[in-house]
Each structure stands twice: as structure tokens, then as C-alpha cells.
Protein backbone atom coordinates (compact mmCIF):
# COMPACT_ATOMS: atom_id res chain seq x y z
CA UNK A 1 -17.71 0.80 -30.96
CA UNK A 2 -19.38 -0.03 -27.62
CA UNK A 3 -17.11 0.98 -24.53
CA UNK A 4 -17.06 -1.39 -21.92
CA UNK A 5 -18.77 -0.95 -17.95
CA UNK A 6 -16.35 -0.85 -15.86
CA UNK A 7 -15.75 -3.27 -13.10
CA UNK A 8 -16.20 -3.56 -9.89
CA UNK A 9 -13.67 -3.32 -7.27
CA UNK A 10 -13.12 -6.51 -5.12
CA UNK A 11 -11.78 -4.48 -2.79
CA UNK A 12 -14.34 -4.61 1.15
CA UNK A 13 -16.50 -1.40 1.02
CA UNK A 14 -14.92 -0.24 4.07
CA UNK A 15 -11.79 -0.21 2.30
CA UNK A 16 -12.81 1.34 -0.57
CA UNK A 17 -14.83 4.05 0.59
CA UNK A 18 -11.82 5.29 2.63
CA UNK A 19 -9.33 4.62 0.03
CA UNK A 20 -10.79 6.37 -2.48
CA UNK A 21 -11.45 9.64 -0.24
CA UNK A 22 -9.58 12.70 0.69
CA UNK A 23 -9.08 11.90 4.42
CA UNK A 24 -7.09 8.52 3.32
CA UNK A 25 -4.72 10.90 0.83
CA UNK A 26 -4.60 13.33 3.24
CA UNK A 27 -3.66 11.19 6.41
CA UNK A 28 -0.83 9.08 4.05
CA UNK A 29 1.10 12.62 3.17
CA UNK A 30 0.69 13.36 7.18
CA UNK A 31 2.55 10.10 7.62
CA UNK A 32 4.89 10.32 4.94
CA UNK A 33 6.03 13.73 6.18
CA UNK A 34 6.09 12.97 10.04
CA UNK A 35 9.03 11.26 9.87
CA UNK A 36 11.90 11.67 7.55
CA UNK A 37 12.65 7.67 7.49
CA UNK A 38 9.07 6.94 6.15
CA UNK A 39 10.65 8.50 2.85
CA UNK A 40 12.89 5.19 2.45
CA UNK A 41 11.62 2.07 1.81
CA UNK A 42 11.74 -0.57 4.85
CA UNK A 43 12.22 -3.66 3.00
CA UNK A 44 15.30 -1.90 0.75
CA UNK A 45 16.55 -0.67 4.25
CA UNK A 46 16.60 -3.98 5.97
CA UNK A 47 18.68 -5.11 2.83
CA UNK A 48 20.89 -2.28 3.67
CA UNK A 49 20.04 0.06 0.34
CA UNK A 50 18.63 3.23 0.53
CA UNK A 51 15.64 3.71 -1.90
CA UNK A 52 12.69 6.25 -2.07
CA UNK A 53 9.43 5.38 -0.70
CA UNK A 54 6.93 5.10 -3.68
CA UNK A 55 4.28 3.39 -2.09
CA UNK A 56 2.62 2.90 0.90
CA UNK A 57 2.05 -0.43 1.88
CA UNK A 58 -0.07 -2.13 4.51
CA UNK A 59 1.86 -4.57 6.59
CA UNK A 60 -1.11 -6.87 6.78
CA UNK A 61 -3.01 -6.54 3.39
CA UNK A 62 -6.25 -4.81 3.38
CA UNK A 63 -7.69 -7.36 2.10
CA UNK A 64 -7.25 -9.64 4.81
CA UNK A 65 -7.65 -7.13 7.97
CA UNK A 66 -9.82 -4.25 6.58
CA UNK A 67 -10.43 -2.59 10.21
CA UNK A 68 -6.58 -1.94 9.87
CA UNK A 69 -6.64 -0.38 6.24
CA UNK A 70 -6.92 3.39 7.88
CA UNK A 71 -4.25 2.45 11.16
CA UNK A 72 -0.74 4.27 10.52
CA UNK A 73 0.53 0.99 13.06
CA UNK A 74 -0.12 -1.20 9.87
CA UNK A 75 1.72 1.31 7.15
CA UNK A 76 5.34 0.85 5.54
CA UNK A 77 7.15 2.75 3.07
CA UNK A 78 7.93 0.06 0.29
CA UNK A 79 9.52 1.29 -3.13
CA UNK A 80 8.03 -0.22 -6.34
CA UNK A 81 9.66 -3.37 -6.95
CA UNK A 82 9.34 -4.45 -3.20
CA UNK A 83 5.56 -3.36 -3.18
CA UNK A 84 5.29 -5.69 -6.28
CA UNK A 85 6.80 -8.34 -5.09
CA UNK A 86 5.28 -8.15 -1.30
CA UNK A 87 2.42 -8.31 -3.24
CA UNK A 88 2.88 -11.05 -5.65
CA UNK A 89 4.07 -13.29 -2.73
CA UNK A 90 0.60 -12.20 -0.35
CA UNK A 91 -1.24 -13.40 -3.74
CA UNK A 92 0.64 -16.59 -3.97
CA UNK A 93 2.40 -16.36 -7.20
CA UNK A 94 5.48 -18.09 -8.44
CA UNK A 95 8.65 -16.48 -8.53
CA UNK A 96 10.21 -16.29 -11.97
């Protein structure tokens, strides 16, 4: 059975070569723990829930605005579900 290559990411090399290293990890924990409100997600809070921070989102995608992937300015705590759906909605998909 032949194992497939693996893909490419689509992501810009500046992105990727700082997301994929120890000083991006390293930085996101710094943030995380500098302030005990970037433990809750933002877009739960502004709905008036509290929910743990799962992922770190940027506020303008990457994608878009790669000079801003590494800027703490352009990070929010997001939870799961809003991540996904931030996400899905930045991509254009149809809600279901």
C-alpha cells in the first residue's frame, strides 16, 4: 500500500515558519497567562457566557494580513465553536 506525500500548506511562508516554531508557542502561553481574561473567550463574553479559551484566534486572519500573524494587538481568546464558526464565516460558507 503506497502512503500518500503529504501536502503542502497554503498557509504564506512567513506565517508558517513562525507558526510552526517554538517562539510562536512560546509567545501565545506568555499571552494567555498575562492576563487572566485572555482565559475566556471574547466572542462567548460579549454574548454574556463565560467559556474557556481553547484557541487563539487572529482578529484579522493570517491569511489576509500575514505581517500581523506574530502581533499580540491582533490575538483573541475564542473557544471552539466560535473559532469554527469565525472561521467558516471569514471563508464564506453557508450557515446551516
Amino acid at each position: 500500500m503506497a502512503i500518500a506525500p503529504k501536502t503542502r500548506s497554503r498557509k504564506q511562508p512567513e506565517t508558517r515558519r513562525f507558526s510552526r516554531g517554538r517562539p510562536y508557542r512560546r509567545a501565545r502561553q506568555a499571552w494567555l497567562d498575562s492576563d487572566p481574561m485572555n482565559r475566556l473567550c471574547a466572542e462567548c463574553l460579549r454574548k454574556g457566557k463565560t467559556t474557556e479559551t481553547q484557541e487563539l484566534d487572529h482578529i484579522i486572519a493570517a491569511a489576509q494580513r500575514p505581517d500581523l500573524f506574530a502581533d499580540p494587538k491582533n490575538w483573541q481568546p475564542l473557544c471552539r465553536d466560535c473559532h469554527e464558526a469565525k472561521t467558516l464565516r471569514e471563508n464564506g460558507a453557508k450557515r446551516r
